[in-house]
Each structure stands twice: as C-alpha cells, then as structure tokens.
Protein backbone atom coordinates (compact mmCIF):
# COMPACT_ATOMS: atom_id res chain seq x y z
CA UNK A 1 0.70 -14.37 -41.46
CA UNK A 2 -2.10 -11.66 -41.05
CA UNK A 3 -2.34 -13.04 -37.15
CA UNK A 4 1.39 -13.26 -36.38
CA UNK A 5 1.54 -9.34 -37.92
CA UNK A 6 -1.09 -8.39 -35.07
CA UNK A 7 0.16 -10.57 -32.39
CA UNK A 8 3.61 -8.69 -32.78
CA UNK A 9 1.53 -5.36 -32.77
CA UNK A 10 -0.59 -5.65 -29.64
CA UNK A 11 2.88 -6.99 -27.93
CA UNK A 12 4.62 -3.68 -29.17
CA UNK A 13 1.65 -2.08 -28.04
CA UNK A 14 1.85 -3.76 -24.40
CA UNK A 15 5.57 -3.44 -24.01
CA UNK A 16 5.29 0.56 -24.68
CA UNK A 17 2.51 1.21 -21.87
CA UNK A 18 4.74 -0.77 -19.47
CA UNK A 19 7.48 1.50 -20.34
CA UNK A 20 5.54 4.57 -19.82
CA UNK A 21 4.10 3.12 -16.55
CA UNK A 22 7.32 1.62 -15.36
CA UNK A 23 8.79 5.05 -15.56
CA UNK A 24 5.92 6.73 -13.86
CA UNK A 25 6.70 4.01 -11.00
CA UNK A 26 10.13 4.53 -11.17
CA UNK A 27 9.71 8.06 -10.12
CA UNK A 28 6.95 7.06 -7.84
CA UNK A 29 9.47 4.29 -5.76
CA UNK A 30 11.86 7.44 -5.45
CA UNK A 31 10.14 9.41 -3.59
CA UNK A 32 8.75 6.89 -1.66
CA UNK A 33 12.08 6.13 -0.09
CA UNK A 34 13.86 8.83 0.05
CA UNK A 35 12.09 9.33 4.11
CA UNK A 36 11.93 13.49 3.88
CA UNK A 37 8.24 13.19 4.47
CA UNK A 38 6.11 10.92 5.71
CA UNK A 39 4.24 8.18 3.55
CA UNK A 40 0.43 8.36 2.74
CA UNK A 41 -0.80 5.00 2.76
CA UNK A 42 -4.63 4.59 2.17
CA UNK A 43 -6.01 1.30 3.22
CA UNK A 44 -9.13 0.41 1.22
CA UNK A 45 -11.66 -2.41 2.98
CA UNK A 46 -13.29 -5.25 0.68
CA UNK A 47 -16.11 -7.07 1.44
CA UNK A 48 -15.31 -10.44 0.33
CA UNK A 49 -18.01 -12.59 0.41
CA UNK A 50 -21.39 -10.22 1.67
CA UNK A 51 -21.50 -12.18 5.17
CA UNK A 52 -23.19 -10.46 8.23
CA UNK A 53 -19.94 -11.12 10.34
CA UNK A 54 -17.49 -9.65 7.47
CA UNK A 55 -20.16 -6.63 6.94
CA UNK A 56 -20.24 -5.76 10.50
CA UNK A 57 -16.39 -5.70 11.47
CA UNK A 58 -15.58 -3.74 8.09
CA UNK A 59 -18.06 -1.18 9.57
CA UNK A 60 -16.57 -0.91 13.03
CA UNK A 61 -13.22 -0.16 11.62
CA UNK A 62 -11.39 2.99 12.41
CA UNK A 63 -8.26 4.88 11.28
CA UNK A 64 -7.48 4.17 15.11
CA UNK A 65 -7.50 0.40 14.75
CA UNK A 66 -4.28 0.73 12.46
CA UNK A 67 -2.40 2.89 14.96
CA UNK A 68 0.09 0.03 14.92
CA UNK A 69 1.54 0.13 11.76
CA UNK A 70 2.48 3.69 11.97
CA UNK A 71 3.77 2.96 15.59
CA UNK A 72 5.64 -0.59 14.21
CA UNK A 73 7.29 1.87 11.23
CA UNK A 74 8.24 4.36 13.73
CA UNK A 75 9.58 2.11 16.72
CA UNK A 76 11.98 0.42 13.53
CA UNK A 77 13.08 3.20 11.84
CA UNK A 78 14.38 4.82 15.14
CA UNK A 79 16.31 1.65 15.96
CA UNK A 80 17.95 2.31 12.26
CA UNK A 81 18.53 6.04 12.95
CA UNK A 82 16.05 6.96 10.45
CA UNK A 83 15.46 11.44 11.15
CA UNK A 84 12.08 11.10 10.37
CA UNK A 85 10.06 10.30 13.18
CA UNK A 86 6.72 9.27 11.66
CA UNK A 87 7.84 7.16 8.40
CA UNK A 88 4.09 6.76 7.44
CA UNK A 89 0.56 7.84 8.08
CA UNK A 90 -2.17 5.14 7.47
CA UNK A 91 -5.33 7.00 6.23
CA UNK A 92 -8.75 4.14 6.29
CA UNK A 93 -10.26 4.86 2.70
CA UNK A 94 -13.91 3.81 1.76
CA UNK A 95 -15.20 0.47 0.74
CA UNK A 96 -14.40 -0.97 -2.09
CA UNK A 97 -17.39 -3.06 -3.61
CA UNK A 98 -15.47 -4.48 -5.99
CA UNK A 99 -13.01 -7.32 -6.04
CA UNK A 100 -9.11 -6.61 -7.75
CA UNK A 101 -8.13 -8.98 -10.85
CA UNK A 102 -7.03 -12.21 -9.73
CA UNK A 103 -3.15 -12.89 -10.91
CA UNK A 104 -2.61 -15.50 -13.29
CA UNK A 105 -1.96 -19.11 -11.86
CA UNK A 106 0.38 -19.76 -14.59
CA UNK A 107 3.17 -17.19 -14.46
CA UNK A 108 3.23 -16.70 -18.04
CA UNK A 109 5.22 -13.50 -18.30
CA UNK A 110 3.25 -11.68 -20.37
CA UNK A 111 -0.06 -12.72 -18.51
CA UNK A 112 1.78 -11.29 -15.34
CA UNK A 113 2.51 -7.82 -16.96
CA UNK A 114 -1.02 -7.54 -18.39
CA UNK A 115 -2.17 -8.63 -15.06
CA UNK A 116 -0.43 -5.93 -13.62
CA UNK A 117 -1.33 -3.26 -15.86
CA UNK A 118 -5.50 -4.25 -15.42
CA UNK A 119 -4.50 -3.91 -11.24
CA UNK A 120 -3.20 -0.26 -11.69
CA UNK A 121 -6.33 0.18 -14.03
CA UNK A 122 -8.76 -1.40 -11.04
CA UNK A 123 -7.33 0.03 -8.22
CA UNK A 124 -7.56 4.05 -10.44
CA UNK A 125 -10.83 3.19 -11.32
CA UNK A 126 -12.15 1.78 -7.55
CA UNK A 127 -10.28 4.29 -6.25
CA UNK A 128 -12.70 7.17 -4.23
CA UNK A 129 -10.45 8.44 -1.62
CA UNK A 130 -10.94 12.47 -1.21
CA UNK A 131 -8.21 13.11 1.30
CA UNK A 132 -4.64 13.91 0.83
CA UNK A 133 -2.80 12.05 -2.25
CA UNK A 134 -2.15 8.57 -1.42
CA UNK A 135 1.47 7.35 -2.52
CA UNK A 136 0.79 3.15 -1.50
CA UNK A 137 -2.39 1.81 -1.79
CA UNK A 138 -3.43 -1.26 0.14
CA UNK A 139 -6.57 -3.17 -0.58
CA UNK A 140 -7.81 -5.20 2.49
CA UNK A 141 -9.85 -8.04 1.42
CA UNK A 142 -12.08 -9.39 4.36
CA UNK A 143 -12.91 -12.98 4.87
CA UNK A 144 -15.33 -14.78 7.43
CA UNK A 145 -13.29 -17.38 9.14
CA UNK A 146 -16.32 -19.16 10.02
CA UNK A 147 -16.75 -19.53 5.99
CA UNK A 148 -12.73 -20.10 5.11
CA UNK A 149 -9.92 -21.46 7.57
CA UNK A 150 -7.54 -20.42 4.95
CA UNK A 151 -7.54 -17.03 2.76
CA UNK A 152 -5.56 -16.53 -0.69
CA UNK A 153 -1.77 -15.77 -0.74
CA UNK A 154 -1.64 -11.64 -0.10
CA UNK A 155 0.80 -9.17 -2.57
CA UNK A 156 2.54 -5.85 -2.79
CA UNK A 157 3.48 -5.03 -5.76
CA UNK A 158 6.73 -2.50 -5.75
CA UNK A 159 5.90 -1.52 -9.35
CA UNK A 160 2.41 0.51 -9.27
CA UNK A 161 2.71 0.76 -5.28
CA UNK A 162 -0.46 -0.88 -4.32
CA UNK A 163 -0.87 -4.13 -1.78
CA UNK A 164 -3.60 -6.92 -1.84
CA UNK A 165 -3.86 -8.15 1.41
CA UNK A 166 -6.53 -11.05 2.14
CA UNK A 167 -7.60 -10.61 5.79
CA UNK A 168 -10.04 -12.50 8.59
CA UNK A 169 -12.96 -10.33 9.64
CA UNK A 170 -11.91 -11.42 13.10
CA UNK A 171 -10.92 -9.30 16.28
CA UNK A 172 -9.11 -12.22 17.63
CA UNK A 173 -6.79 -12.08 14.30
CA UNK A 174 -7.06 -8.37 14.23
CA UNK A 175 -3.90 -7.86 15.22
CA UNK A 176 -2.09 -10.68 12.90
CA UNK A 177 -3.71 -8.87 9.89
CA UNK A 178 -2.19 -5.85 10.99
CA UNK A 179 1.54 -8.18 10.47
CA UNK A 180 0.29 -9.24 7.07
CA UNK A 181 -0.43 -5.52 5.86
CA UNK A 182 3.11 -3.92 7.28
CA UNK A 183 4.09 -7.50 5.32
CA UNK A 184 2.52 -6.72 2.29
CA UNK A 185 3.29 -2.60 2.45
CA UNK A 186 7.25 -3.53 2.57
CA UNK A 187 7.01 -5.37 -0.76
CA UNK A 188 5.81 -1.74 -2.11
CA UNK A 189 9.16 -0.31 -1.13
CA UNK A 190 10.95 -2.92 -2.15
CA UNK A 191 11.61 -5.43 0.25
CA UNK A 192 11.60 -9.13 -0.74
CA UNK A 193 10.61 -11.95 1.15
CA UNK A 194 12.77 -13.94 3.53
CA UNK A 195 11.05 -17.60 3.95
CA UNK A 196 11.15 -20.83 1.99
CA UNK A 197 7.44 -20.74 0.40
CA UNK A 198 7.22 -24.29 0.48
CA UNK A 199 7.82 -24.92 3.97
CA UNK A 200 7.08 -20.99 4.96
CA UNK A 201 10.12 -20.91 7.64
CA UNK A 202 11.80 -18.17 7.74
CA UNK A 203 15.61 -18.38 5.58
CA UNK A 204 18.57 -17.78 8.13
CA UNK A 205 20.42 -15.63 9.13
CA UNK A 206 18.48 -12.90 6.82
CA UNK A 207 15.00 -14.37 7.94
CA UNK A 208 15.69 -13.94 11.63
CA UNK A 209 14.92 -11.01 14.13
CA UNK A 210 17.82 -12.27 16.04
CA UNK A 211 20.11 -14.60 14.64
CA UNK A 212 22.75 -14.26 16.59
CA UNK A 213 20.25 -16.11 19.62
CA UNK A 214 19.20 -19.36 19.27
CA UNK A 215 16.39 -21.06 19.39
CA UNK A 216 13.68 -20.22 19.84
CA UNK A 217 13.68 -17.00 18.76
CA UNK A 218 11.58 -14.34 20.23
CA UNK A 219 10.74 -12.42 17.37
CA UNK A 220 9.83 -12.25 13.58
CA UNK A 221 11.50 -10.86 10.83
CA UNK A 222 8.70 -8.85 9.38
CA UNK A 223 9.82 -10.32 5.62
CA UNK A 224 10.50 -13.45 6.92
CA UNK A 225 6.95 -13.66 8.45
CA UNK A 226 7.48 -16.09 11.88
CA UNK A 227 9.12 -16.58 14.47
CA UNK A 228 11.33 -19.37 14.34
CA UNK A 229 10.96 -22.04 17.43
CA UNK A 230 13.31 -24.59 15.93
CA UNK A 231 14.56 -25.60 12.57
CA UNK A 232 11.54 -27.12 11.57
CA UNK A 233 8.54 -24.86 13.08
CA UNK A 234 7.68 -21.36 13.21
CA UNK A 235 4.65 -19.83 14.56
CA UNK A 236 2.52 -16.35 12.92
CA UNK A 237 3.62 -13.60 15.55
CA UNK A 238 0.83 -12.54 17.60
CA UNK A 239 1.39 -8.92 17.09
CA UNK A 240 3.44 -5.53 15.67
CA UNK A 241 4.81 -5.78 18.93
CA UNK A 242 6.80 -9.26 17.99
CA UNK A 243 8.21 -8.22 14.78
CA UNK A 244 11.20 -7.29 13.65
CA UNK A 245 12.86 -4.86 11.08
CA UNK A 246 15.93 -6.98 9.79
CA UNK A 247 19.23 -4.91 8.30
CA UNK A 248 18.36 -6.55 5.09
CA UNK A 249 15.19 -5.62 4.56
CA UNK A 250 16.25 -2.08 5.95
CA UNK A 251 18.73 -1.47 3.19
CA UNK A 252 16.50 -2.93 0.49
CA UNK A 253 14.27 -0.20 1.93
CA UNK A 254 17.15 2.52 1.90
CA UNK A 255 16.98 2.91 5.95
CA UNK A 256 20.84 2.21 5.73
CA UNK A 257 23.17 2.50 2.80
C-alpha cells in the first residue's frame, strides 16, 4: 500500500515538472517560428569514442564549415516567400566531453518523458556557450567510420528544442552530415518525418522534392531524407544542394499558412 502511495506521488511529481517545462517550450516553439528574427542555433561537437581521426576533424571545424545550412534555410525560405532573408544563424559551440542520455529502447511512456526531462537537464548542465542566447541546440556526436560503418538513429526533439545528431568524422561525408543536422534541426520546429522507417524510402507524394516528375527524382525531401530512384531504392543526397523544402513540411514549419 505504502509503495503504491509513493509510486502515485513521484508520478504527480513527474507529470507537474512536464507541465511547467512543456509550457516553458510552448512559449519557446512560438517564437521560434514566428520568422521576425533570425534563429540562433548553437551546434555543440562530441567526441564519441577518443580516436585520433575523430579528435583531429572535431578540431579543424569552423563556424565556416556549416555555411550551408544557413544558405540551405535561406535558398528555401525564399522559394516560400518567407521576408526574412537569413532564417537562421549557426553559431559552432565548444566541445562537449560528455555523452547525452541514451533514450529508452522500450518506449515506455513514462521512461520517454523522464528521458526527456534528464536531456534538457544534460544539455543545461553541458551547456558552456558564452555567445548570444541560443534558441535550438544541436549536439553533434562524432564517429570514426574506420571504427563504425553504421552510427545510432539521430533526434530533434520539438519539445526542449535541442537535436542529437550522430555524425562520421569524415570530410568525404562532411557534407551528408550537414543533411542529417538541417534533418534533425526541422524536427525542433516541428516538422515530422516523411519515410517508411522500415524500408527508409521516402512516403509519396509528401516525401518527394518533386512529385509531380517521375522517376528518378532529382532531389530529396529534406524530411523525407532521399532521393527516390524508383519505388524500391533511394539514395542519401550528396549535399544541401540536393534537398528539398516540401509544402508540407513548410506549413508544419509555419512558412505558409
């Protein structure tokens, strides 16, 4: 009896900080997308695994080498007649020696909101940036390819505003990271994803860059993730420059009404 009376309490406990934080996000997701000003978005690099490759191409990165995710934003919003003409500014925090909570593997409801409350604890407590207020957080977790050919599933959480992107310390897949961090900054502002994750193609039409063309298609719908070739293959798009803002994933992102 005495252990059902304090199960109750620390769930009465749990559900009150999520309303206190879910209205702090709530207020948080407004201004995020209401596109008067442009978004600070502070990407913090993570170490992974302490190898010479990953340690060297964390420390050769520069604000400069994510240039393309402020120029993808831009290039998209224009086509949606968005005013603003910078949507976002990407700021490159400081390392982060210190690995986010894992999510639990068994989607227990209440393991997921407790999981989410110890990530908005981590990322406050990790979190050293001393330039202007960051609105989205995105922690970049770097992998040696040479150690892993495959990298956990990456997240952006809408609620708390803060991305976990798993990344190769690679410059030949420099450029498809950059897709899975615009990917994974999206989810912050609400988009959802547009691909079967079982098979990972792309759902038509709202997965498709163009699906009005047929196949194959020459881009990706940045929520749908590839570029569809037929109706059983899709490919990772090489670049920013082969992705796709949807109208979908625009409204969900209040580009159009």
């Amino acid at each position: 009896m005495a252990g059902e009376k304090w199960r109750q309490i620390r769930i009465l406990v749990l559900l009150t900080l999520l309303l206190v934080v879910a209205v702090g996000s709530w207020l948080a997701r407004t201004e995020t997308r209401d596109w008067d000003h442009p978004l600070r978005v502070v990407l913090y690099p993570i170490d992974a695994d302490q190898r010479p490759t990953t340690t060297e191409y964390i420390r050769a990165l520069g604000e400069d080498d994510f240039q393309p995710i402020e120029d993808f934003l831009s290039r998209e919003a224009d086509r949606y007649g968005v005013e603003l003409r910078q949507p976002a500014v990407v700021y490159l925090g400081p390392q982060i020696t210190e690995l986010p909570p894992e999510p639990p593997r068994d989607g227990n409801i209440l393991g997921v909101m407790a999981w989410s409350l110890k990530l908005r604890y981590w990322a406050w407590r990790v979190d050293r940036w001393d330039g202007p207020d960051a609105q989205i957080r995105i922690f970049v977790i770097y992998h040696d390819p040479q150690l892993q050919q495959r990298v956990p599933h990456s997240l952006g959480l809408e609620k708390g505003l803060i991305g976990v992107v798993h990344a190769f310390a690679s410059s030949a897949q420099h450029s498809q990271n950059q897709v899975i961090i615009a990917h994974e900054l999206l989810h912050t502002l609400g988009a959802t994803d547009k691909y079967d994750p079982t098979s990972n193609l792309p759902y038509y039409p709202i997965g498709f860059a163009e699906p009005e063309r047929r196949f194959p298609q020459r881009y990706a719908e940045i929520m749908g993730g590839r570029i569809a070739i037929s109706t059983r293959q899709a490919v990772m798009p090489e670049s920013l420059q082969q992705v796709r803002v949807g109208p979908v994933t625009a409204l969900e992102i209040q580009w159009i009404d």
